[in-house]
Protein backbone atom coordinates (compact mmCIF):
# COMPACT_ATOMS: atom_id res chain seq x y z
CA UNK A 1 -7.33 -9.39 49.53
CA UNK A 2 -5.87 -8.17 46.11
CA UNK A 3 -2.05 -6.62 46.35
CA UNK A 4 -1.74 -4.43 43.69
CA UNK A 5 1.06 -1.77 44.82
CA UNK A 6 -1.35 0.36 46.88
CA UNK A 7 -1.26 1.83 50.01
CA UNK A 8 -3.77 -0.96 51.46
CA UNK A 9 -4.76 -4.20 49.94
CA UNK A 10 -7.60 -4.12 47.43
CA UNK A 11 -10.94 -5.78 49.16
CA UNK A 12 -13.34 -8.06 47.20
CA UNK A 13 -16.33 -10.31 48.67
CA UNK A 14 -18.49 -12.21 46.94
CA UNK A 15 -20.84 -14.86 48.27
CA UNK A 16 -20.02 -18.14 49.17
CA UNK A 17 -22.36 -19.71 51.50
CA UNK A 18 -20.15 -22.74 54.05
CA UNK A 19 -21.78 -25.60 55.25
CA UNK A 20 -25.06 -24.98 57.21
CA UNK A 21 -25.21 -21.77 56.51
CA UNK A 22 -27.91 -19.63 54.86
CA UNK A 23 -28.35 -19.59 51.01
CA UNK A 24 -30.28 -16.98 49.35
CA UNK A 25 -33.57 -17.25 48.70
CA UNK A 26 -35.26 -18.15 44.82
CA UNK A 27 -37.75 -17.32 43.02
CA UNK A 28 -38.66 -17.72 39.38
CA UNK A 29 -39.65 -15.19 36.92
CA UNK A 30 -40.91 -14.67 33.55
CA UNK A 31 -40.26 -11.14 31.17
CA UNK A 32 -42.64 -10.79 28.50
CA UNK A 33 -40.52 -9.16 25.86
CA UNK A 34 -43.18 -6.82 23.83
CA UNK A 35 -44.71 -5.72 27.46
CA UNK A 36 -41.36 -4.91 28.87
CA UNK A 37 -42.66 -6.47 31.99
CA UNK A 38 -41.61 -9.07 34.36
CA UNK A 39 -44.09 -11.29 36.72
CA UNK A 40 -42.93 -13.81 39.75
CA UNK A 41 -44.62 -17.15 38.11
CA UNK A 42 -46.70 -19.13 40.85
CA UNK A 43 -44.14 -22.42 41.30
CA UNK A 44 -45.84 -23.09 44.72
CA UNK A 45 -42.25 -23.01 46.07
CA UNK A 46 -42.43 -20.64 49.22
CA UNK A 47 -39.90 -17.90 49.02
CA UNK A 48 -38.45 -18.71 52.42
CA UNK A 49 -37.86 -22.07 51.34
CA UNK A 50 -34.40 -23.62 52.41
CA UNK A 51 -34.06 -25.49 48.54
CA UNK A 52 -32.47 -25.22 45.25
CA UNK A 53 -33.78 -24.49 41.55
CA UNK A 54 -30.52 -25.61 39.55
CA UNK A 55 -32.55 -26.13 36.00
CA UNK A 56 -34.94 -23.81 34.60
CA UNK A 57 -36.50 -24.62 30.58
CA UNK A 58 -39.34 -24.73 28.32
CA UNK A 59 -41.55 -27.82 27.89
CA UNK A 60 -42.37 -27.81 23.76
CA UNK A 61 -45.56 -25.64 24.81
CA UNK A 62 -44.50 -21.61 24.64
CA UNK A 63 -46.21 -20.95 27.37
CA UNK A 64 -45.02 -24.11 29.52
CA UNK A 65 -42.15 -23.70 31.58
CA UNK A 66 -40.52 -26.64 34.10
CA UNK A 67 -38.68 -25.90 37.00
CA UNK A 68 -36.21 -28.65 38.24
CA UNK A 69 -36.84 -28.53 42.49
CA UNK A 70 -34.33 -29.74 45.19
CA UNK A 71 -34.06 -29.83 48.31
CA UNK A 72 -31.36 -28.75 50.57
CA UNK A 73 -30.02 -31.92 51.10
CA UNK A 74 -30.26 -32.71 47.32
CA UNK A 75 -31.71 -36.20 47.58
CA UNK A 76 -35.20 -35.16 46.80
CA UNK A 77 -36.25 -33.63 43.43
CA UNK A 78 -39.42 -32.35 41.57
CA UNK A 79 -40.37 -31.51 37.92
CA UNK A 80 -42.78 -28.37 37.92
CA UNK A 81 -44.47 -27.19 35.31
CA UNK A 82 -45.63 -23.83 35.41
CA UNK A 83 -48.09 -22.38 32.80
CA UNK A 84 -47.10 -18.86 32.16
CA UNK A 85 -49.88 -17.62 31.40
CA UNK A 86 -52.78 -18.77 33.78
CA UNK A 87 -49.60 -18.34 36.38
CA UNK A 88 -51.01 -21.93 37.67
CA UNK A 89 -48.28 -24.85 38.53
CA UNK A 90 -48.41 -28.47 38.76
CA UNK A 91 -45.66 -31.34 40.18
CA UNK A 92 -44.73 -33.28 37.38
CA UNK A 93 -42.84 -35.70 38.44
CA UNK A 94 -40.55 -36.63 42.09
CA UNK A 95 -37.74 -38.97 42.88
CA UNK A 96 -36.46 -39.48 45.69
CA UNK A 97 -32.74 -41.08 46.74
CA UNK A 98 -31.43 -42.71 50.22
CA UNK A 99 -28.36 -40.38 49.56
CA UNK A 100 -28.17 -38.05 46.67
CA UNK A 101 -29.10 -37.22 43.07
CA UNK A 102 -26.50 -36.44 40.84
CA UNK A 103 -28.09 -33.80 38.31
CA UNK A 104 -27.74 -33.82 35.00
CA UNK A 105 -29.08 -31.94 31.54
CA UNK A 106 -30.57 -35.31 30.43
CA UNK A 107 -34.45 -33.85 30.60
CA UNK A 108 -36.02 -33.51 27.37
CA UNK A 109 -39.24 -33.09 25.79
CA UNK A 110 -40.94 -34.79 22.89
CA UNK A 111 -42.40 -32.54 20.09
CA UNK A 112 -45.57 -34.23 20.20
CA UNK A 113 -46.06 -32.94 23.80
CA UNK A 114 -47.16 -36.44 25.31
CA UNK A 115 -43.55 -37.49 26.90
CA UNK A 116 -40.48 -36.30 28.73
CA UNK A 117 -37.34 -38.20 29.04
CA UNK A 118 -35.51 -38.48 31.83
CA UNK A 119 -31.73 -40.03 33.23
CA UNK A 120 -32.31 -41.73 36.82
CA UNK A 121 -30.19 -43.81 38.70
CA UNK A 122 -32.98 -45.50 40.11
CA UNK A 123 -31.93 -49.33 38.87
CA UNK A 124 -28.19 -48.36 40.69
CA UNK A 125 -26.91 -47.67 37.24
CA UNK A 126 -27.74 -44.45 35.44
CA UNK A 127 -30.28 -45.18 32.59
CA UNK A 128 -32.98 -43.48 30.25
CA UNK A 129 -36.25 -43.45 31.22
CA UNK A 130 -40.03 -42.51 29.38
CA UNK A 131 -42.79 -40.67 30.87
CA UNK A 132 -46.24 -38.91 30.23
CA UNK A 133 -46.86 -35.80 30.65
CA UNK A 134 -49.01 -36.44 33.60
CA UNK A 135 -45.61 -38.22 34.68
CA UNK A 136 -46.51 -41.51 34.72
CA UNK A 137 -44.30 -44.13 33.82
CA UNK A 138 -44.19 -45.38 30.25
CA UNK A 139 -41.09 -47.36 29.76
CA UNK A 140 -37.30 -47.93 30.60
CA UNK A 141 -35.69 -46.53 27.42
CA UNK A 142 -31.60 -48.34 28.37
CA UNK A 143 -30.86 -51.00 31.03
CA UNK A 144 -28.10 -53.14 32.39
CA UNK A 145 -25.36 -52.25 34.82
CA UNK A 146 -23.64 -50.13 31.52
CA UNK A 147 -23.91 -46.32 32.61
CA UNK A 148 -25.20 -43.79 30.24
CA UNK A 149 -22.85 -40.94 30.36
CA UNK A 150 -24.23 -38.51 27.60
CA UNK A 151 -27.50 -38.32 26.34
CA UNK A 152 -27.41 -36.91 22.46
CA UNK A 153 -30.73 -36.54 21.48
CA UNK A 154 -33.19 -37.66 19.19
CA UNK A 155 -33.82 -38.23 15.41
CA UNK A 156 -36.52 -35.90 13.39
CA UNK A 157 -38.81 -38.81 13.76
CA UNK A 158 -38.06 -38.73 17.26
CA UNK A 159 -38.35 -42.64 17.54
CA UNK A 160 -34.31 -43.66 17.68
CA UNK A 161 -32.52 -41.95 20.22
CA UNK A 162 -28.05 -41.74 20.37
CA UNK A 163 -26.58 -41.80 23.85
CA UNK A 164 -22.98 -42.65 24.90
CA UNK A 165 -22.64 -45.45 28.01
CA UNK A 166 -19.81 -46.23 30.08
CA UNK A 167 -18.26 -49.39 29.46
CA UNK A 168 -15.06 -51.98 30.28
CA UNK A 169 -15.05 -51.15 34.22
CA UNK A 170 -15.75 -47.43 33.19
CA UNK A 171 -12.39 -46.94 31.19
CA UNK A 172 -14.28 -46.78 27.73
CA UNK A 173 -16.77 -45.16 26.39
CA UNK A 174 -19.36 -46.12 23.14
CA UNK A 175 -22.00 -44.39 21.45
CA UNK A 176 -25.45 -46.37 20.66
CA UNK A 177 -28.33 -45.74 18.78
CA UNK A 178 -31.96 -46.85 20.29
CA UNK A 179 -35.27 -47.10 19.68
CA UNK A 180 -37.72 -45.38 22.15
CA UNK A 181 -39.60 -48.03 23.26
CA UNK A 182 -36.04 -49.81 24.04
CA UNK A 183 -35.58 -51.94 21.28
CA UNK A 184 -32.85 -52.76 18.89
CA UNK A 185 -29.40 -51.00 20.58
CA UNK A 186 -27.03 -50.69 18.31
CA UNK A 187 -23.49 -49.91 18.79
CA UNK A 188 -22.07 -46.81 16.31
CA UNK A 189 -18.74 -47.26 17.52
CA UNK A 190 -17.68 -50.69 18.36
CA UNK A 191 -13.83 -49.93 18.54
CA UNK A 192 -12.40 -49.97 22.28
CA UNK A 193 -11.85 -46.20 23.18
CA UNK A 194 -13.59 -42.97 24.84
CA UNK A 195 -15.79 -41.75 21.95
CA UNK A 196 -17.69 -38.54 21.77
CA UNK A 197 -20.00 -36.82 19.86
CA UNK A 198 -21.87 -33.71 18.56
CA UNK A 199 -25.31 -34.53 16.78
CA UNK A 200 -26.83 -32.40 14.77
CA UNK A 201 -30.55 -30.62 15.04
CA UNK A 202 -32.07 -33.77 12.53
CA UNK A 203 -29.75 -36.60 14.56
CA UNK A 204 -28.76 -37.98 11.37
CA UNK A 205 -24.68 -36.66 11.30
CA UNK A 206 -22.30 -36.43 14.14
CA UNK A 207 -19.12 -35.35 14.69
CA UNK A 208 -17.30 -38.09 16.24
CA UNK A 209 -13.94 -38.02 18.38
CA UNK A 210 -12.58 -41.12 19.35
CA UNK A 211 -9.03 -41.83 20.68
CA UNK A 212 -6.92 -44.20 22.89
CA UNK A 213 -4.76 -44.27 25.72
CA UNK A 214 -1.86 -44.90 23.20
CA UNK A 215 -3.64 -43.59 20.04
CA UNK A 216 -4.55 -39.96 19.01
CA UNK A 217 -7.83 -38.11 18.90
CA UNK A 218 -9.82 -38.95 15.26
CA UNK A 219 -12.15 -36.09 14.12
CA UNK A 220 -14.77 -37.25 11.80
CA UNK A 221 -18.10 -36.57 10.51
CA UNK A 222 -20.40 -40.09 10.90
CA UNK A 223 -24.41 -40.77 9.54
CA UNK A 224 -27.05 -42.19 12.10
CA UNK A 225 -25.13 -46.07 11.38
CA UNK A 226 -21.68 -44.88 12.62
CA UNK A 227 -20.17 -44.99 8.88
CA UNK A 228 -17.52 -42.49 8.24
CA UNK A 229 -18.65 -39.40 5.75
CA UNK A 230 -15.42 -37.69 6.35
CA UNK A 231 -12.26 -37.24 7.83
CA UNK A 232 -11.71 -34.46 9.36
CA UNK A 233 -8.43 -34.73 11.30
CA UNK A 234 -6.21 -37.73 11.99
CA UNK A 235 -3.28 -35.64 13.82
CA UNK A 236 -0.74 -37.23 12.06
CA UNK A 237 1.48 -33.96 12.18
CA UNK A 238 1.37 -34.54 15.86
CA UNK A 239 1.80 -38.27 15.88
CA UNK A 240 5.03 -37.64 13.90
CA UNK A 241 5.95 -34.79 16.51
CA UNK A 242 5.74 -36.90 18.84
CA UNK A 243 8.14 -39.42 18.01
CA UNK A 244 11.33 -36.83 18.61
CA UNK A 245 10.17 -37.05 22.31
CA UNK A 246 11.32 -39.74 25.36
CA UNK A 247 7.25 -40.24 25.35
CA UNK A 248 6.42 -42.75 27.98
CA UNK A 249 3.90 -45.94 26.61
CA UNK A 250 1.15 -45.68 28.98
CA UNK A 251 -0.44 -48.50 30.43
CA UNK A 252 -3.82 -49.31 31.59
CA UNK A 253 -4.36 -52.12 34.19
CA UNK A 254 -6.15 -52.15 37.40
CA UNK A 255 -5.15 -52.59 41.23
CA UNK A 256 -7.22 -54.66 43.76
CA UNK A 257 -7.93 -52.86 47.25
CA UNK A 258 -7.98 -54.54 50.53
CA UNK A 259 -11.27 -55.37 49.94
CA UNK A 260 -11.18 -57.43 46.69
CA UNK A 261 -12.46 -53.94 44.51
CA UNK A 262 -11.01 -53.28 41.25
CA UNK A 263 -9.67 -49.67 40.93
CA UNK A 264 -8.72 -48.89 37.35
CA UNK A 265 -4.77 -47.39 37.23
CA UNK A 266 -2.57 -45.83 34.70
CA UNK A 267 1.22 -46.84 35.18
CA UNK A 268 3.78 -44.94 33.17
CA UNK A 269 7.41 -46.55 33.42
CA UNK A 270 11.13 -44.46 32.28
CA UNK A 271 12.02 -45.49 28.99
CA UNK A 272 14.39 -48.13 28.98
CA UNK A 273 12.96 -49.47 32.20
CA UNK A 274 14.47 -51.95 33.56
CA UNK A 275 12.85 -54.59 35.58
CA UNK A 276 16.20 -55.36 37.80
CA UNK A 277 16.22 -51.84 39.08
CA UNK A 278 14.34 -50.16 41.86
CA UNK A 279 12.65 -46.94 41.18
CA UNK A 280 10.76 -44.15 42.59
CA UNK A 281 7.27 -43.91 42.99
CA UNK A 282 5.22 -40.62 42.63
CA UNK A 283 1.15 -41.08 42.31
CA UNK A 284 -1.09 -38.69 41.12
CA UNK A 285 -4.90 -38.52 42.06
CA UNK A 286 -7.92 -36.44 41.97
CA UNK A 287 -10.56 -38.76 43.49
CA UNK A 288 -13.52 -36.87 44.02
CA UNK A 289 -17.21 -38.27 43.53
CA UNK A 290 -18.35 -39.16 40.12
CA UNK A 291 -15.07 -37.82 38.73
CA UNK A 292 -12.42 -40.50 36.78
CA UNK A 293 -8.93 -39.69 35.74
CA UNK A 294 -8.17 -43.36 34.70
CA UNK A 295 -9.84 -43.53 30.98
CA UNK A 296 -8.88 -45.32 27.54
CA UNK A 297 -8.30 -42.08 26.22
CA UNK A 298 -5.69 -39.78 24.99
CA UNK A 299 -3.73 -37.75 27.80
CA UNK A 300 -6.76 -39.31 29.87
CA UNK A 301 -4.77 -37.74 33.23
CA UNK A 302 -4.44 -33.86 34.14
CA UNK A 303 -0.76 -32.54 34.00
CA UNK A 304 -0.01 -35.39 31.51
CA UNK A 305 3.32 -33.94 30.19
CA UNK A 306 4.28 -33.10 33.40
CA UNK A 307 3.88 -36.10 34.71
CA UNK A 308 5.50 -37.51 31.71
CA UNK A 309 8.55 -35.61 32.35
CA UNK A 310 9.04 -37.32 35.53
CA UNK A 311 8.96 -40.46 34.05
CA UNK A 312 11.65 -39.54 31.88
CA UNK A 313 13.44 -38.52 34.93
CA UNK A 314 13.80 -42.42 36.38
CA UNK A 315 10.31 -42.35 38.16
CA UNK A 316 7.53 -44.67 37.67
CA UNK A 317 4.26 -43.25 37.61
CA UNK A 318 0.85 -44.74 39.11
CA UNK A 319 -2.41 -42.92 38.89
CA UNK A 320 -5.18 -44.75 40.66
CA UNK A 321 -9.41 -44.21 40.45
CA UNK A 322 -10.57 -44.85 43.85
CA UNK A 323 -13.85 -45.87 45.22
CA UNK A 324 -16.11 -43.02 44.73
CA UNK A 325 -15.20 -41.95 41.09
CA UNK A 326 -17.25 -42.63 38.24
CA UNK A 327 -18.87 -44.95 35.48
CA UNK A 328 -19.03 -47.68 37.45
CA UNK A 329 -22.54 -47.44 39.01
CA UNK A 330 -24.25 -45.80 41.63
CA UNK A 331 -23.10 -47.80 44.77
CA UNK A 332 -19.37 -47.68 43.59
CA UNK A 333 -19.48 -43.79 43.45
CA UNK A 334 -21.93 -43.28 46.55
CA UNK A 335 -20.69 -45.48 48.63
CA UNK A 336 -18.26 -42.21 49.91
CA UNK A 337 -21.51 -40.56 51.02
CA UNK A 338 -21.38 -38.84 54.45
CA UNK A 339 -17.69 -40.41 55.10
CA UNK A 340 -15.74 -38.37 52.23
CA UNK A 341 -11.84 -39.40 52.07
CA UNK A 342 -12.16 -42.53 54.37
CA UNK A 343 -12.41 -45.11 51.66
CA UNK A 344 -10.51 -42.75 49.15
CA UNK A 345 -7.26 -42.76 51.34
CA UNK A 346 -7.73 -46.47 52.36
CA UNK A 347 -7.68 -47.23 48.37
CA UNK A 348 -4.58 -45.15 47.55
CA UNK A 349 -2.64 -46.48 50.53
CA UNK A 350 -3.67 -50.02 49.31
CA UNK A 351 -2.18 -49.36 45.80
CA UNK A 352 1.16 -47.24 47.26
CA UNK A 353 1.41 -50.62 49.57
CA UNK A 354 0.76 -52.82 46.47
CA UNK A 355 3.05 -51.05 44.11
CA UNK A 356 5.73 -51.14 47.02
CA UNK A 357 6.09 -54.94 46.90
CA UNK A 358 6.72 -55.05 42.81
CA UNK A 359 10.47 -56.24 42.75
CA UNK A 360 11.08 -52.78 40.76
CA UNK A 361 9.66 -49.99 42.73
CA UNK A 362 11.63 -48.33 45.79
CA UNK A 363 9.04 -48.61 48.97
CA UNK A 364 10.80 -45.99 50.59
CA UNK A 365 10.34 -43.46 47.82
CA UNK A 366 6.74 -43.09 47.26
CA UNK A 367 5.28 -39.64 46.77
CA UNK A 368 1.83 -38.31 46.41
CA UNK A 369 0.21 -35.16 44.15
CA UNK A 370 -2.98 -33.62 44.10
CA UNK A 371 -4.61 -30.63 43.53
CA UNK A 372 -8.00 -29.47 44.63
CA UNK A 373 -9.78 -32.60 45.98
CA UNK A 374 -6.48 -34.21 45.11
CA UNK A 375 -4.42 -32.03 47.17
CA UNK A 376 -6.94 -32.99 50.19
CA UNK A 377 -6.08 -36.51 49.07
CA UNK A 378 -3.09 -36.21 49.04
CA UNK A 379 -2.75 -34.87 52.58
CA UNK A 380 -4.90 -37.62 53.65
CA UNK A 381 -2.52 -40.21 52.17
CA UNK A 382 0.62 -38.50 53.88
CA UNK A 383 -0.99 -37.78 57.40
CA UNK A 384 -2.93 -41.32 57.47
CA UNK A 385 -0.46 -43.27 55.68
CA UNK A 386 2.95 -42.08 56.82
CA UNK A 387 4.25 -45.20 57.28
CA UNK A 388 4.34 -45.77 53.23
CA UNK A 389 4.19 -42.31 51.91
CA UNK A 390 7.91 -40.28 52.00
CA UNK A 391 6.61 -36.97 50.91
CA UNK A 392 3.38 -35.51 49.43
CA UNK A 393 2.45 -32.15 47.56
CA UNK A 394 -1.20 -30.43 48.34
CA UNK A 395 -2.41 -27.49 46.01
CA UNK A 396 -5.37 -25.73 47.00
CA UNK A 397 -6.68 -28.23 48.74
CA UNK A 398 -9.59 -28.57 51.17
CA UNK A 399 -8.43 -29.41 54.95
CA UNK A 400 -11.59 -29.13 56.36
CA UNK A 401 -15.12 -29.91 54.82
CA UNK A 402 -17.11 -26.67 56.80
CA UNK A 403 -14.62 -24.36 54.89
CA UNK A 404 -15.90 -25.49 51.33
CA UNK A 405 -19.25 -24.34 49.34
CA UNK A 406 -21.90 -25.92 51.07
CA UNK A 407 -24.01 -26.87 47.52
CA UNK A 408 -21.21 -29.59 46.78
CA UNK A 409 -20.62 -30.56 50.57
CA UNK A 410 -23.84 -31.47 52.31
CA UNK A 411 -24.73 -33.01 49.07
CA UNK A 412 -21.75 -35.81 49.68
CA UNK A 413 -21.57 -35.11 53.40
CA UNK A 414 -24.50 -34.04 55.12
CA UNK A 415 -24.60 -30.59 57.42
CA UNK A 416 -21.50 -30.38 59.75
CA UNK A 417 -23.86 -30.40 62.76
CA UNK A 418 -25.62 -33.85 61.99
CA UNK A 419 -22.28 -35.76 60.73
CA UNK A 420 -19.46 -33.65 63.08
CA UNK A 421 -17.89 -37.22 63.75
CA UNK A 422 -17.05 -37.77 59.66
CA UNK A 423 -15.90 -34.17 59.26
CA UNK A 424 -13.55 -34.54 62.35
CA UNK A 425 -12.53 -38.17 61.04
CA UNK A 426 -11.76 -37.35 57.57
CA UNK A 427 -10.30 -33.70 57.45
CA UNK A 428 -6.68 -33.29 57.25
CA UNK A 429 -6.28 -30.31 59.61
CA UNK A 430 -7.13 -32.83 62.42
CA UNK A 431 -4.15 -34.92 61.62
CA UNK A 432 -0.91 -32.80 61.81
CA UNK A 433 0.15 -34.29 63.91
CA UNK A 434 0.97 -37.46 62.13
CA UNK A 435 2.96 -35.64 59.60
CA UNK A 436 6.14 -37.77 59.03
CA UNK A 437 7.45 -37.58 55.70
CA UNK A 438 8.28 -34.10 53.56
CA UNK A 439 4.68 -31.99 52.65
CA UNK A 440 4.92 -29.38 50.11
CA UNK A 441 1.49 -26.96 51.07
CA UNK A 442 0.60 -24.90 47.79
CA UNK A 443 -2.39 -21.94 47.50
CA UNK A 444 -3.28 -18.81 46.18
CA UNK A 445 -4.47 -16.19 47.80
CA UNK A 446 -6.80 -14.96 45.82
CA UNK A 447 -8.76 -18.80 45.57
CA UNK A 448 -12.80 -18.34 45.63
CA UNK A 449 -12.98 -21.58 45.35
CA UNK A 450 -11.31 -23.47 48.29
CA UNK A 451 -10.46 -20.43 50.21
CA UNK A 452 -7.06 -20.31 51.52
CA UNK A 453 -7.92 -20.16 54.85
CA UNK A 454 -7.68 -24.05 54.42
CA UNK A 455 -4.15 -23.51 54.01
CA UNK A 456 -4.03 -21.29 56.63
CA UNK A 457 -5.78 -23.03 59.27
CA UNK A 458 -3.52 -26.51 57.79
CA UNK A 459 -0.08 -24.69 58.25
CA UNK A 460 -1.26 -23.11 61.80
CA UNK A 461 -1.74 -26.58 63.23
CA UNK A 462 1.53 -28.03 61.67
CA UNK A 463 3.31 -25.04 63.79
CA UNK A 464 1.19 -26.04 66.62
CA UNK A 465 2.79 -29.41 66.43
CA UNK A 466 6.01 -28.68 65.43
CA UNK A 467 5.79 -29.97 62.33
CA UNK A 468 8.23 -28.70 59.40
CA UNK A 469 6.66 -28.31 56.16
CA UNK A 470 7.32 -26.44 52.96
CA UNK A 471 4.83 -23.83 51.38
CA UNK A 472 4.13 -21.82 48.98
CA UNK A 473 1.57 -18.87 47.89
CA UNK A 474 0.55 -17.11 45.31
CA UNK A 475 -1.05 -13.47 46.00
CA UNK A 476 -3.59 -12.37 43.17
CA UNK A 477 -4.05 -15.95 42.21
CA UNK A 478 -7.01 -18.47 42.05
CA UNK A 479 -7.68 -21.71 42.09
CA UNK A 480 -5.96 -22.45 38.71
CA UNK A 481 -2.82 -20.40 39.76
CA UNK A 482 -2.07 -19.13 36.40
CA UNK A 483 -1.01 -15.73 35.07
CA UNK A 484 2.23 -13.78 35.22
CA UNK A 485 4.28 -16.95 35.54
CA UNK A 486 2.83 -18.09 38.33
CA UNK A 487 2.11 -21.64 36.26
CA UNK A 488 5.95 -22.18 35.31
CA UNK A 489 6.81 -20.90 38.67
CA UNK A 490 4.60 -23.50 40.57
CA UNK A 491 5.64 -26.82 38.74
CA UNK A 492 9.45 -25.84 38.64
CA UNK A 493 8.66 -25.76 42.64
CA UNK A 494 7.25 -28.82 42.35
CA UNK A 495 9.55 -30.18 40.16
CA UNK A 496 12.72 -29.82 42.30
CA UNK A 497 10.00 -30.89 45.41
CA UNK A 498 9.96 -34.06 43.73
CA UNK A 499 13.87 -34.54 42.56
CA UNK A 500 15.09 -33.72 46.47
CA UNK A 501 12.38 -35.40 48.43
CA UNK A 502 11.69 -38.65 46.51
């Protein structure tokens, strides 16, 4: 519902399949331009079939086109190439995975027409890979347990390829040149750092970003070696700016779980900290799979100045990558597969425990924020661990797997029907009972992403069990809550949330 000043509320539906319910049904097509005229192309995909087609592009033949299958479940994909022409279809190439596939845009095709390359997390770490175009295998382009994060492209000869890989536990990130066959890596930016790039059509100039966690972004233009052609911005203006501010130093580090894992964390102390005083803690976390917050980068964490702010208002702030997030391989992300949020909240409630013993930090002030997954998080950590969290703050978050899209769930959680045991175990709207501490509920009405019926459904069981909570909406508003002040309006809530209840 939209409230506009009518009479009645304004209506809009759209649709947004839940888990185990029915998607629509695909098929592929192809419009010749100068006929006017469109044909279904023969993919041998069925059109009642239960599956997705989430890439569609040209092979270097004009009348070649590859389809990029899944199924349902999303641990199963095909390459399909479909000649547009004859309106015949062949499988090019399947993979298969004991949990999921993580997609990605890495597929490309030689000029020559003999290979395709492909990214695979076959070896538990996502690499390059060669094959023909019969889609047999032909070589392993990158290998180790470094993660390639970006694939760039190729040169004109099409012999050295550039890719950027995932390195230093995942915080930085480096851009390489290779040759096809796997030879001679060579590092274009051997500085610590997140580094990325644009490459031109040839491959022979890029425009390369690189910054720090305590360094600002550098824009410059680089040749196929990594030297520097030009500058093209150094933000000094801004570095300069930023010294009238009580900015924060930022520093990265790591925390070990219960179980001996290192999670990679960003703590920002007050200025003038002082190691003989206690202080607040308030964490921040998104957590979801494959995602990172904690990176050697610039403003590497959402709300930054926000959270920046706090700081500067005597609290110490800890931002922790759990098990499940990225760059770091395939069993540290997947190993959240069909149990999401169990081994997520475990990690955060070892690191609120962990930070609670430093000599400086106030174990009975620790808050929580998170919005989105980080909001579910967040209501995890409060609910599960009330015995160390004091109060936590939830925007838009999910409180119950079946609510959410069910493209993103049953690929990290199954169908509700064949895991109900992990949905029950791990959703927040089956624990309101534990609330202890203070839980600020945020949502907007008007969210198409996660619905606020989660809200809804969270806030009717806190009633149910006489829990006291604070909440807030936002009619008209998504998931981004932004527009007409709502964005100022939210984090002075928040704000004050954190001042009285912390």
């Amino acid at each position: 519902d939209y409230y506009r000043d009518g009479v009645y509320p304004e209506k809009y539906s759209f649709k947004y399949p839940k888990v185990g319910e029915d998607n629509s049904h695909v098929s592929v097509w192809n419009f010749n331009v100068k006929k006017n005229r469109s044909k279904a192309l023969n993919t041998g995909i069925g059109i009642q079939d239960d599956i997705y087609i989430p890439r569609i592009q040209w092979t270097t033949s004009n009348s070649e086109v590859c389809i990029t299958w899944m199924n349902r479940a999303q641990n199963e994909l095909k390459l399909i190439l479909v000649n547009t022409i004859k309106n015949n279809s062949r499988i090019l190439f399947k993979e298969m995975n004991k949990r999921y596939i993580d997609l990605s845009d890495n597929l490309k095709f030689t000029k020559d027409g003999k290979y395709f390359l492909l990214s695979s997390e076959l070896s538990g770490y996502n690499q390059l890979y060669r094959y023909d175009m019969n889609g047999k295998f032909v070589n392993q382009i990158t290998k180790g347990e470094l993660e390639l994060t970006e694939f760039y492209g190729m040169d004109s000869t099409e012999d050295i390829l550039f890719f950027q890989r995932s390195e230093n536990r995942g915080l930085d990130r480096k851009i390489y040149s290779i040759h096809i066959d796997g030879s001679k890596p060579f590092c274009l930016t051997p500085f610590d750092g997140v580094n990325n790039a644009r490459m031109n059509r040839a491959g022979n100039y890029f425009i390369v970003s690189s910054s720090t966690i305590s360094s600002l972004p550098v824009h410059k233009i680089c040749n196929s070696t990594g030297s520097t052609i030009r500058i093209l911005e150094e933000n000094k203006d801004l570095s300069s700016r930023l010294e009238n501010f009580n900015y924060s130093p930022v520093e990265l580090g790591f925390i070990k779980n219960s179980h001996h894992d290192e999670m990679n964390t960003i703590i920002i102390k007050p200025l003038n900290f002082d190691p003989l005083k206690k202080y607040p803690l308030f964490m921040f976390l998104y957590g979801g799979p494959g995602s990172q917050q904690v990176m050697n980068r610039w403003s590497s964490i959402s709300f930054n100045w926000w959270l920046q702010m706090l700081a500067q208002k005597g609290y110490i702030i800890c931002v922790v990558d759990n098990r499940g997030t990225g760059g770091r391989g395939e069993d540290f992300k997947k190993m959240t597969y069909k149990q999401l949020g169990k081994y997520e909240t475990e990690d955060q409630i070892d690191a609120a425990k962990y930070m609670s013993k430093l000599p400086y930090v106030d174990g009975s002030r620790i808050g929580i924020f998170g919005w989105s997954y980080g909001g579910y998080m967040s209501s995890l950590c409060l609910l599960k661990g009330n015995d160390i969290f004091k109060s936590a703050i939830a925007v838009a978050p999910v409180t119950n797997w079946k609510w959410y899209d069910n493209i993103y769930t049953e690929r990290y959680m199954g169908d509700e029907k064949n895991n109900k045991q992990s949905y029950q175990d791990n959703s927040p709207v089956y624990f309101a009972s534990q609330l202890k501490g203070n839980y600020l509920l945020v949502h907007g009405l008007a969210d198409d992403n996660v619905h606020f019926q989660n809200t809804a459904e969270m806030a009717k069981e806190l009633i149910k069990n006489k829990k006291q909570f604070d909440t807030y909406f936002y009619p008209n508003r998504n998931h981004g809550i932004s527009g007409d002040n709502a964005t100022i309006h939210l984090f002075t809530k928040m704000t004050n949330f954190v001042l009285e209840k912390i």
